[in-house]
C-alpha atoms as a PDB file:
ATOM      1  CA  UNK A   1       0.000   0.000   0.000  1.00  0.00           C
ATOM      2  CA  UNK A   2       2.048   2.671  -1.330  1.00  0.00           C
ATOM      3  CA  UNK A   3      -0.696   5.589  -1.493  1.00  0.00           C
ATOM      4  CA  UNK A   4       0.051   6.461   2.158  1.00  0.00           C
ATOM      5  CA  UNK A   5      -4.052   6.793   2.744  1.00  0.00           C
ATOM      6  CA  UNK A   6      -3.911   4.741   5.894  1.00  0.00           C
ATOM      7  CA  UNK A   7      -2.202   7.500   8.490  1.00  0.00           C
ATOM      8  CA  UNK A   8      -4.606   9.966   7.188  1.00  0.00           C
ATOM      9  CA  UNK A   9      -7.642   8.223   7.602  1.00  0.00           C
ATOM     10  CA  UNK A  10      -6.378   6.972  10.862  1.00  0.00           C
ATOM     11  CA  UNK A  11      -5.782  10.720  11.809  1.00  0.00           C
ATOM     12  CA  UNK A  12      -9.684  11.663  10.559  1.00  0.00           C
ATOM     13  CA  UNK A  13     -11.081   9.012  13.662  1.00  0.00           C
ATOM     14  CA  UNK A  14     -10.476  11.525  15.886  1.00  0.00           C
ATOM     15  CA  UNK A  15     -13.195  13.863  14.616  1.00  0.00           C
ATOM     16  CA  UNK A  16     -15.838  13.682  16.882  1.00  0.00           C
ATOM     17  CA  UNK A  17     -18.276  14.039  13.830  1.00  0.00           C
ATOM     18  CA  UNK A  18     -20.087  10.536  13.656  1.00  0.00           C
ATOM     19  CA  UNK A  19     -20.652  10.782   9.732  1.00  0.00           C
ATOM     20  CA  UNK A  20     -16.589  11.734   8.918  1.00  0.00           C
ATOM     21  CA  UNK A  21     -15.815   8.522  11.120  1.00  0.00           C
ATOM     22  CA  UNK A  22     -19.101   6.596   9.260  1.00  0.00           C
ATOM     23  CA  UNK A  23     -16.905   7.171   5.995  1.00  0.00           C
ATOM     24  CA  UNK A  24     -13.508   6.676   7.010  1.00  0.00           C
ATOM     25  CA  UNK A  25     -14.154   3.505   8.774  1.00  0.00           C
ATOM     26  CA  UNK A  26     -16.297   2.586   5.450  1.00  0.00           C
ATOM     27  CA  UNK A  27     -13.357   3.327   3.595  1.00  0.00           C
ATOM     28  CA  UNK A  28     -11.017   1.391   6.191  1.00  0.00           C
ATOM     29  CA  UNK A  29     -13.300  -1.683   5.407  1.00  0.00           C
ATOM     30  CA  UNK A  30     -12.817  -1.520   1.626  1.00  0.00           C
ATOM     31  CA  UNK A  31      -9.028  -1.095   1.869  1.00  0.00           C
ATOM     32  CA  UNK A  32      -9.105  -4.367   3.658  1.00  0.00           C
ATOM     33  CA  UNK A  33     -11.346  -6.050   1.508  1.00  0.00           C
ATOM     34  CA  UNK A  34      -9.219  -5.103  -1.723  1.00  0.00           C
ATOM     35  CA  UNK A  35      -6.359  -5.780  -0.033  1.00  0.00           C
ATOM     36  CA  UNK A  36      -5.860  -9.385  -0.854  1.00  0.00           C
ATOM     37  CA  UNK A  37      -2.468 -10.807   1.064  1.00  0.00           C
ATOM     38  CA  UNK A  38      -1.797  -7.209   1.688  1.00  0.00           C
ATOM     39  CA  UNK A  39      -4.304  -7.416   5.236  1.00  0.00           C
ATOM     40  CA  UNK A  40      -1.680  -8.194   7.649  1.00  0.00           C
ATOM     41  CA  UNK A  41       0.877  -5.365   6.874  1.00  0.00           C
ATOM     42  CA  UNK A  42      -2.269  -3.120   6.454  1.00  0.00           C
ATOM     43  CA  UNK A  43      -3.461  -3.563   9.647  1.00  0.00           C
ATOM     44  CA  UNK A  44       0.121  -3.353  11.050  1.00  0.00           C
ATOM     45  CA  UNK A  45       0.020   0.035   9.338  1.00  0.00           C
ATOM     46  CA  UNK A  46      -3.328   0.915  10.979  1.00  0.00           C
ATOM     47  CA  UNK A  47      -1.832  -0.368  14.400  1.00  0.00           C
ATOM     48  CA  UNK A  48       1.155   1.884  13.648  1.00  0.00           C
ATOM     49  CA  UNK A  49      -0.908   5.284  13.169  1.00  0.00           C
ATOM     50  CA  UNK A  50      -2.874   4.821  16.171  1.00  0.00           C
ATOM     51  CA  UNK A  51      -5.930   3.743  14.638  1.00  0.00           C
ATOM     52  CA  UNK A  52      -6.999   1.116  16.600  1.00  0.00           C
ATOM     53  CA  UNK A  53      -6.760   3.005  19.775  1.00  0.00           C
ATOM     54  CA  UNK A  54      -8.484   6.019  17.897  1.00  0.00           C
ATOM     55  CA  UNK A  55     -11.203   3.180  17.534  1.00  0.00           C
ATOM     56  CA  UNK A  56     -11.550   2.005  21.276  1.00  0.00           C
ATOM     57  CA  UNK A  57     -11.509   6.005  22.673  1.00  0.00           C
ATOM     58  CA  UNK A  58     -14.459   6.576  19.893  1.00  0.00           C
ATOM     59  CA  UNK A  59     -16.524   3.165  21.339  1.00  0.00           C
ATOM     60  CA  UNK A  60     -15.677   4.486  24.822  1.00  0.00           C
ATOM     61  CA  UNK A  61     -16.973   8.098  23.835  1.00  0.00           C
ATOM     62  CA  UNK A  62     -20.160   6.681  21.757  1.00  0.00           C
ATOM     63  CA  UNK A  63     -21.506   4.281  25.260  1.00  0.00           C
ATOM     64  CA  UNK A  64     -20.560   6.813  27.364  1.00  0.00           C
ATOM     65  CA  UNK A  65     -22.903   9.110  25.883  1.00  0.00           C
ATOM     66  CA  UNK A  66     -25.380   6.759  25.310  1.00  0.00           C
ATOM     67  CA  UNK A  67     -25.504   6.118  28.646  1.00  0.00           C
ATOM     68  CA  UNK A  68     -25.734   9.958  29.721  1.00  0.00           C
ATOM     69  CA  UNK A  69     -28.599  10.019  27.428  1.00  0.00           C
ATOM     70  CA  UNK A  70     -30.513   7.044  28.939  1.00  0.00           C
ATOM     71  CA  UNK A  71     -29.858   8.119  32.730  1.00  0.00           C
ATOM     72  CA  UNK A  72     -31.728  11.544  31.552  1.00  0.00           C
ATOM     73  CA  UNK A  73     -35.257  10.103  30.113  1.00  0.00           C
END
């Protein structure tokens, strides 16, 4: 994966916009798919960037307010 499109995307997860991260992670998904024997060192690269951690704080953030939400009805 030469383009260098991975750090990028990785670096747009940290929008707190839920449709930007909706498209990146859609666009994560079809680098993987395409990527044929290419997955591991793709995912290496995502690992690399901070994108999986990017991933977990954005979970952490989405049930966190979900939760605020629920304990307000």
């Amino acid at each position: 994966m030469q383009s260098g499109v991975i750090a990028p995307f990785c670096n747009l997860l940290s929008v707190m916009d839920t449709q930007v991260v909706q498209v990146v992670l859609d666009g994560l998904n079809n680098i993987l798919k395409m990527a044929g024997d290419q997955v591991e060192s793709i995912c290496e690269m995502i690992e690399a960037c901070g994108g999986r951690q990017q991933l977990y704080l954005y979970d952490y953030i989405c049930v966190s307010c979900m939760r605020v939400k629920v304990c307000m009805l």
